[in-house]
PDB file of N, CA and C in Angstrom:
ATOM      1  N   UNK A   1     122.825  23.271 127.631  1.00  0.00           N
ATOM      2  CA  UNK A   1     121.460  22.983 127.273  1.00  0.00           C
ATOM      3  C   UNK A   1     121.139  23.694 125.965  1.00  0.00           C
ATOM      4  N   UNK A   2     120.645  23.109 125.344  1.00  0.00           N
ATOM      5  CA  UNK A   2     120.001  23.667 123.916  1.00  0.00           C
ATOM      6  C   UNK A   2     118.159  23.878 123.890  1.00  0.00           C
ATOM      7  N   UNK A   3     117.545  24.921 123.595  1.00  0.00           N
ATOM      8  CA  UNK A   3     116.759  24.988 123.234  1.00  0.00           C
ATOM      9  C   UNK A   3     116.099  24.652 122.318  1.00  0.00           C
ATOM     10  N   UNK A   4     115.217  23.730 121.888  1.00  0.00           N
ATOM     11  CA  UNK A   4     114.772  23.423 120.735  1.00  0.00           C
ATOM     12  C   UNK A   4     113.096  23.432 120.270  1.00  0.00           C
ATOM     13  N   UNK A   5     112.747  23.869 121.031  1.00  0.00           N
ATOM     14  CA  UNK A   5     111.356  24.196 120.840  1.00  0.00           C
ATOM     15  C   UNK A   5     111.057  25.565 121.871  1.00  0.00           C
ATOM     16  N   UNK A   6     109.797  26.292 121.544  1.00  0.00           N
ATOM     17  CA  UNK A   6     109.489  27.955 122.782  1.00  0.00           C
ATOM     18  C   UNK A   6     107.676  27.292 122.694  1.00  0.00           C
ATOM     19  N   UNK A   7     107.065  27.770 123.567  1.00  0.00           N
ATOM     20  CA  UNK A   7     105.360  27.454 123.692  1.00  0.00           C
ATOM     21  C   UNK A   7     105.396  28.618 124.355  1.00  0.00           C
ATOM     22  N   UNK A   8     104.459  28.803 124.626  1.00  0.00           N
ATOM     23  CA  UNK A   8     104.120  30.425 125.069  1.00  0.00           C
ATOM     24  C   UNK A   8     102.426  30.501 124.704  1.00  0.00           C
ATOM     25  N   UNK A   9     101.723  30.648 125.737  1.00  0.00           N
ATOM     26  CA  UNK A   9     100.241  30.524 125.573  1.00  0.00           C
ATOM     27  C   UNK A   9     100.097  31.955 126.440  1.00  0.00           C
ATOM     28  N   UNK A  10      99.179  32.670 125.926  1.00  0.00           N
ATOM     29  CA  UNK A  10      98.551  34.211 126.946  1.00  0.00           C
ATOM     30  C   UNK A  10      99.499  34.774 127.613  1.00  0.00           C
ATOM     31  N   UNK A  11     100.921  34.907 127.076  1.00  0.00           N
ATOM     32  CA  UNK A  11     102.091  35.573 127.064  1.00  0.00           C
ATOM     33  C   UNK A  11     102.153  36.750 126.424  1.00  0.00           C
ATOM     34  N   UNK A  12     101.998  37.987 127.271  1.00  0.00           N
ATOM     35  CA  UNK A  12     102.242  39.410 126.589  1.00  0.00           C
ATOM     36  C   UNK A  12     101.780  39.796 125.224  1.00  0.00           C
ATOM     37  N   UNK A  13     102.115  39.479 123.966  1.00  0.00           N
ATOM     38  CA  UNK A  13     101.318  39.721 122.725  1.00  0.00           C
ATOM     39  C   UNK A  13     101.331  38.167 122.160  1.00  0.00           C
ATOM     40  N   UNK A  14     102.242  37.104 122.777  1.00  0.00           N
ATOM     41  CA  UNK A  14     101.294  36.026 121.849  1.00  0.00           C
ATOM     42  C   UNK A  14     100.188  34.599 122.795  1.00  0.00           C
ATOM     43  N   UNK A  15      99.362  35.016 122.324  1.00  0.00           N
ATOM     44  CA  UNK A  15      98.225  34.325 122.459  1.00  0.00           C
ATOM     45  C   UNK A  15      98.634  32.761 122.207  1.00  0.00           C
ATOM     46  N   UNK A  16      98.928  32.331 121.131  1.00  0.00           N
ATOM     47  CA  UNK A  16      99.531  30.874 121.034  1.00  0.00           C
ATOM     48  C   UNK A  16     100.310  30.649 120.339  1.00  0.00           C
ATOM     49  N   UNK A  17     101.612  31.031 121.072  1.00  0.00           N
ATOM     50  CA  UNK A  17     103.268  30.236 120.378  1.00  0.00           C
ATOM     51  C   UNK A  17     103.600  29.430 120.417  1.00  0.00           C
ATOM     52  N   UNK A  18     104.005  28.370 119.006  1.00  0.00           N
ATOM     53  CA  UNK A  18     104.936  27.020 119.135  1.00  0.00           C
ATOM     54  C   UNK A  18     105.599  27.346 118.173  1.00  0.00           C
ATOM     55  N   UNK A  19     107.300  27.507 118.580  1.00  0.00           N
ATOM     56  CA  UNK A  19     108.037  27.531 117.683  1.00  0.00           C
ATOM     57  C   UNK A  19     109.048  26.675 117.436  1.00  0.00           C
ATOM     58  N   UNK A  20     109.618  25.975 116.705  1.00  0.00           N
ATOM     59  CA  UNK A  20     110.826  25.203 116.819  1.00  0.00           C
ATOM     60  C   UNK A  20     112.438  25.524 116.299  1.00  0.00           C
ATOM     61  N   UNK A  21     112.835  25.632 116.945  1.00  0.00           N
ATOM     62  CA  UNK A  21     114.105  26.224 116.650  1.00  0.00           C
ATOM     63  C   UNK A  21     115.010  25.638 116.527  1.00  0.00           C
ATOM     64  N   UNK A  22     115.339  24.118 116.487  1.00  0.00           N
ATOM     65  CA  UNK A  22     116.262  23.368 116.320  1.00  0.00           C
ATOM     66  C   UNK A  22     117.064  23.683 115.368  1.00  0.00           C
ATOM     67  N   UNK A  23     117.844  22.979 115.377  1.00  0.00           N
ATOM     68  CA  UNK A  23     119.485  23.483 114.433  1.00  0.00           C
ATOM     69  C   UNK A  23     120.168  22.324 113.850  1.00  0.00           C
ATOM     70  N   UNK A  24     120.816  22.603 112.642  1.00  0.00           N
ATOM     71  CA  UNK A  24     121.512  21.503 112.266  1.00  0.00           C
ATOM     72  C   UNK A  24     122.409  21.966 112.888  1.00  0.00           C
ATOM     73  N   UNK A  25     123.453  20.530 112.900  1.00  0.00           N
ATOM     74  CA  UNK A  25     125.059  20.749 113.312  1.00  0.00           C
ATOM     75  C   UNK A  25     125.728  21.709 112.339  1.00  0.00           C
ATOM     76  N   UNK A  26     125.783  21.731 110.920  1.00  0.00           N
ATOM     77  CA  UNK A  26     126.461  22.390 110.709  1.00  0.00           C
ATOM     78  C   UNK A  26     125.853  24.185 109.544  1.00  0.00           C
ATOM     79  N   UNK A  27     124.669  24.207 110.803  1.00  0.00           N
ATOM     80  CA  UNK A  27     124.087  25.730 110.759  1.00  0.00           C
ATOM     81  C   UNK A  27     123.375  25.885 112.161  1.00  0.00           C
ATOM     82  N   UNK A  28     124.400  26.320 113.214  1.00  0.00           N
ATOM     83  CA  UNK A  28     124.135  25.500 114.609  1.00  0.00           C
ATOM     84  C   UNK A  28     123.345  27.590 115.076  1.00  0.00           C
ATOM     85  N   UNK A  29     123.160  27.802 114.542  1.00  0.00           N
ATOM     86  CA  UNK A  29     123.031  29.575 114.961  1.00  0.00           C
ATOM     87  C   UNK A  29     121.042  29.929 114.634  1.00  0.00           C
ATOM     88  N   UNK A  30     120.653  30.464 115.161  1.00  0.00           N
ATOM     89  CA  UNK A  30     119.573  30.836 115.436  1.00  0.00           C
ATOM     90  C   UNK A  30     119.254  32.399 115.137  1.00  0.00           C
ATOM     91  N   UNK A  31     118.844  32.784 114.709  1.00  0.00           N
ATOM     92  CA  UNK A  31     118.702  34.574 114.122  1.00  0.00           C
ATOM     93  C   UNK A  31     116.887  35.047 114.349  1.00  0.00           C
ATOM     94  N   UNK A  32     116.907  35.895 115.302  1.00  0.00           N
ATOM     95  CA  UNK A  32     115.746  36.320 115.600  1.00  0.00           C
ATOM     96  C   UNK A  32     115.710  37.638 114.739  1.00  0.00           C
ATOM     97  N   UNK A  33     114.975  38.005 114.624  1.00  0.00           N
ATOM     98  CA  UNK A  33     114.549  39.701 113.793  1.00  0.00           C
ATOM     99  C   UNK A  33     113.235  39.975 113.400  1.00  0.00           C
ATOM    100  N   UNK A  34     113.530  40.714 113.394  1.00  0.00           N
ATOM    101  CA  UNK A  34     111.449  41.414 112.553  1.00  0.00           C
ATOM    102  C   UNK A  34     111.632  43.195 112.886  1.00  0.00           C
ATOM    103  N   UNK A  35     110.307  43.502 112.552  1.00  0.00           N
ATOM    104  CA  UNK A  35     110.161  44.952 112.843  1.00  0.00           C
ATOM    105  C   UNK A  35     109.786  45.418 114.430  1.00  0.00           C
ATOM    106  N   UNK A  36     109.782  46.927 114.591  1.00  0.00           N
ATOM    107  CA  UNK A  36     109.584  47.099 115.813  1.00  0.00           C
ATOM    108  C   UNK A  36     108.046  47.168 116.462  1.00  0.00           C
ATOM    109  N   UNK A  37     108.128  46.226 117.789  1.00  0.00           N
ATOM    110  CA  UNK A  37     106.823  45.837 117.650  1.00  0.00           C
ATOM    111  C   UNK A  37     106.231  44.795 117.191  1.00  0.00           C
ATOM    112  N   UNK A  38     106.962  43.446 117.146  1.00  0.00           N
ATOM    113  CA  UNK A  38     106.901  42.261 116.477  1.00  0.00           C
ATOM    114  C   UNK A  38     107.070  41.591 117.248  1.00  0.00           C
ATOM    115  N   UNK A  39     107.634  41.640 118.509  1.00  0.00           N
ATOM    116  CA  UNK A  39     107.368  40.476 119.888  1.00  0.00           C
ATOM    117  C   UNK A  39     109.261  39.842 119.709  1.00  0.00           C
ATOM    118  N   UNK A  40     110.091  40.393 119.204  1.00  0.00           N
ATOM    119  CA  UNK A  40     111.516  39.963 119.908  1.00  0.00           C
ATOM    120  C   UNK A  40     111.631  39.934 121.192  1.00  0.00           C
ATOM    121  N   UNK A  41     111.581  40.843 122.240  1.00  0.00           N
ATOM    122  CA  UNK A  41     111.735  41.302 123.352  1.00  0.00           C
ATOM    123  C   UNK A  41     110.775  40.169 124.381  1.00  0.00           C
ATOM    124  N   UNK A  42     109.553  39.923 123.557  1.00  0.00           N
ATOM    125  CA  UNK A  42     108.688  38.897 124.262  1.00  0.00           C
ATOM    126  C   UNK A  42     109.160  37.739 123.884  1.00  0.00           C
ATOM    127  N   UNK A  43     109.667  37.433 122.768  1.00  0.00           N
ATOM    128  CA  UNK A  43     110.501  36.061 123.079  1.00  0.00           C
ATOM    129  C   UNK A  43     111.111  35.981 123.873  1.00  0.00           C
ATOM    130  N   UNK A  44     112.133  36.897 123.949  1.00  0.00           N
ATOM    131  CA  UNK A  44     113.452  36.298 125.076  1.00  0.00           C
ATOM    132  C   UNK A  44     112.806  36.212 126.381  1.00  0.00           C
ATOM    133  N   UNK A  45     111.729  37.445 126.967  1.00  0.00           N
ATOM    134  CA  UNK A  45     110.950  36.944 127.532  1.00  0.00           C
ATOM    135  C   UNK A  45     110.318  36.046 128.607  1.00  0.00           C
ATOM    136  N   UNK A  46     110.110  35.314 127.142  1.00  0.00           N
ATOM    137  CA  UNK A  46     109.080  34.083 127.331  1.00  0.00           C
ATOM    138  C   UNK A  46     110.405  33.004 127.567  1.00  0.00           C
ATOM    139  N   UNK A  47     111.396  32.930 127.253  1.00  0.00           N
ATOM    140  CA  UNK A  47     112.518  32.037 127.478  1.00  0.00           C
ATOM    141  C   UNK A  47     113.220  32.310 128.686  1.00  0.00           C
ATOM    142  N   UNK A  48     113.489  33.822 129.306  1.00  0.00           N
ATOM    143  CA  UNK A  48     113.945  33.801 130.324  1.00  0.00           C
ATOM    144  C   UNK A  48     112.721  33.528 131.494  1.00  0.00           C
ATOM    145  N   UNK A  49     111.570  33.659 131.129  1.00  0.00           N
ATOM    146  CA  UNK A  49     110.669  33.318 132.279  1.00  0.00           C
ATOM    147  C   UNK A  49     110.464  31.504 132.384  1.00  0.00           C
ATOM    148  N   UNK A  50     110.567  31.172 131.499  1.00  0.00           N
ATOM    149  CA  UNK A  50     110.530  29.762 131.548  1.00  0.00           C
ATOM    150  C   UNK A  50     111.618  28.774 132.359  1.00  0.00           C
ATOM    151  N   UNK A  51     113.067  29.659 132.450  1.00  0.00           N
ATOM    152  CA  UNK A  51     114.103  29.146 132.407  1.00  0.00           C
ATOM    153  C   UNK A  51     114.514  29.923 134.254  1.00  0.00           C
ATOM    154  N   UNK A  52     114.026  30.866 134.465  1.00  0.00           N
ATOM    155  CA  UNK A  52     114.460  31.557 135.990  1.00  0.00           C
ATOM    156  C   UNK A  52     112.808  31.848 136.565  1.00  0.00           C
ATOM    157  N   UNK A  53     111.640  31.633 135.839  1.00  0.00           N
ATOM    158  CA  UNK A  53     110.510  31.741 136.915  1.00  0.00           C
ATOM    159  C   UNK A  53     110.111  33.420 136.116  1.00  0.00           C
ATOM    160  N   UNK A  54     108.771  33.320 136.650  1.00  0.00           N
ATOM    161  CA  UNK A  54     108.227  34.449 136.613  1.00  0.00           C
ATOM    162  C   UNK A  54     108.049  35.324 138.136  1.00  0.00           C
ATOM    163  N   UNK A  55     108.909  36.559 137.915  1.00  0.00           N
ATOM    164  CA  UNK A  55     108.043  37.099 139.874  1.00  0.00           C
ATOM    165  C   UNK A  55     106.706  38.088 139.504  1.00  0.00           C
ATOM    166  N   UNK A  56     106.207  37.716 140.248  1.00  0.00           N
ATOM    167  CA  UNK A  56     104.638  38.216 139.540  1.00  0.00           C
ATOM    168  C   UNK A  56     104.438  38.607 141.582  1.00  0.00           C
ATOM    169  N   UNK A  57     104.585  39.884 141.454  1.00  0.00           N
ATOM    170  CA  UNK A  57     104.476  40.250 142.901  1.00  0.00           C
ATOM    171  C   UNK A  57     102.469  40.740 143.314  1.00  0.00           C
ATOM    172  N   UNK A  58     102.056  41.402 142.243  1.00  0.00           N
ATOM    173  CA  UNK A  58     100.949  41.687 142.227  1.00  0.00           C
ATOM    174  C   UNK A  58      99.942  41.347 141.250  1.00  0.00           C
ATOM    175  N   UNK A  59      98.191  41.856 141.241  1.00  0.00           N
ATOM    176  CA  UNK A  59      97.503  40.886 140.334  1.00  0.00           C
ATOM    177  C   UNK A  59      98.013  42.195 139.463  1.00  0.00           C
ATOM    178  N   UNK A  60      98.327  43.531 139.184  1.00  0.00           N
ATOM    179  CA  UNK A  60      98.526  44.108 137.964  1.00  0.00           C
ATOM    180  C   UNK A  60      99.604  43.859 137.356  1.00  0.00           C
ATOM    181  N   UNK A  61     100.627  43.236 138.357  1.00  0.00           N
ATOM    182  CA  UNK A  61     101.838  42.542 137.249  1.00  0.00           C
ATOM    183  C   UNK A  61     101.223  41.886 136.635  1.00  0.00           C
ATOM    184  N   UNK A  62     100.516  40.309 136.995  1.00  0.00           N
ATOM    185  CA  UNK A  62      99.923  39.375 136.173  1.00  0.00           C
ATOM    186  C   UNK A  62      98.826  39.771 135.130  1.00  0.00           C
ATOM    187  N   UNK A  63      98.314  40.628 135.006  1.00  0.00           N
ATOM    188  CA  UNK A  63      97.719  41.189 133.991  1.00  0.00           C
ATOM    189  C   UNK A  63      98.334  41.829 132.474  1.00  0.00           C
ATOM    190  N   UNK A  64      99.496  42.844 133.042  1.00  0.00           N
ATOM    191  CA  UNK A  64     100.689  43.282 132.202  1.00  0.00           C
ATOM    192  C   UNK A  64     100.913  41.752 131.525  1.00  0.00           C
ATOM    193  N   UNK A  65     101.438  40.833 132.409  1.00  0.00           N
ATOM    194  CA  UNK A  65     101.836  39.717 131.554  1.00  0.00           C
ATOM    195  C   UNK A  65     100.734  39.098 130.630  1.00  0.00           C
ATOM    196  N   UNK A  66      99.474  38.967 130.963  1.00  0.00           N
ATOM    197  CA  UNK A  66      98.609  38.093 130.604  1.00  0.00           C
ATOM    198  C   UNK A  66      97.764  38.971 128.967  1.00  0.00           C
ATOM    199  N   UNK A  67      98.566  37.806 128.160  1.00  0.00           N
ATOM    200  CA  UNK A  67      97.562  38.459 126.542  1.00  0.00           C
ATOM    201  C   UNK A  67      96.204  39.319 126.944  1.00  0.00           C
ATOM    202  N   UNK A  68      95.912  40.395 125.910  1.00  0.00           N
ATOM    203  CA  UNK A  68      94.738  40.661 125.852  1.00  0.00           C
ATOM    204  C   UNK A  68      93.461  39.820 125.592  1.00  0.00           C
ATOM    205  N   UNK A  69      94.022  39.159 124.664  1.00  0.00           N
ATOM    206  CA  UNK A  69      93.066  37.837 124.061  1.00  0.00           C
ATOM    207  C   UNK A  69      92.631  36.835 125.014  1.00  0.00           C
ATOM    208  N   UNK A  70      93.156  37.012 126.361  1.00  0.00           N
ATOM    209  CA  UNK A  70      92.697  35.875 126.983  1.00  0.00           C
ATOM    210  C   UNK A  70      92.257  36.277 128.111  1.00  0.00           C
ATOM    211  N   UNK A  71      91.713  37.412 128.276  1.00  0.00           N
ATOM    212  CA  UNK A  71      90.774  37.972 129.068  1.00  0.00           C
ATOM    213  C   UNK A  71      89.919  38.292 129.324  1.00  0.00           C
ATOM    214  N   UNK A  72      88.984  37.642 128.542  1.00  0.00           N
ATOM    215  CA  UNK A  72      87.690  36.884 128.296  1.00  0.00           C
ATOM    216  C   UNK A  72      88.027  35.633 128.900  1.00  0.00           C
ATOM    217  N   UNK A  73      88.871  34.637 128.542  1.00  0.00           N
ATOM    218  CA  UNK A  73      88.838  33.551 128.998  1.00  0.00           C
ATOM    219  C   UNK A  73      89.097  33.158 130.317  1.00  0.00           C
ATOM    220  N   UNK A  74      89.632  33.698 130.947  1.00  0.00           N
ATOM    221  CA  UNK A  74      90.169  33.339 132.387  1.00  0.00           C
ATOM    222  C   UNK A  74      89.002  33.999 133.334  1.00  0.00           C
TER     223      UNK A  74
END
């Protein structure tokens, strides 16, 4: 399976992610980076929760997960 697009809405620090990551065939590699504190760690994340589930055992897990920004809204 290939990934080719991430969404991520009121996910840990991003509020509203659409990213596309598609690849040519022959630059088939993907390179994440930034500084510390830039949401790497919440990408993968947001890809492994998408891909195996989120366990959200309590409402303060779901909070930890849930953006600041959207806590007003909910």
């Amino acid at each position: 399976m290939l990934i080719k697009r991430i969404r991520a809405k009121n996910f840990k620090t991003y509020l509203d992610l659409d990213l596309d990551i598609k690849t040519d065939p022959d630059k088939p590699i993907v390179l994440i980076g930034g500084a510390n504190g830039g949401g790497k760690t919440t990408f993968f994340d947001a890809i492994y929760g998408a891909l195996y589930g989120l366990h959200i055992n309590t409402e303060r897990q779901f909070h930890e997960l849930l953006n600041a920004g959207a806590l007003g809204k909910i």
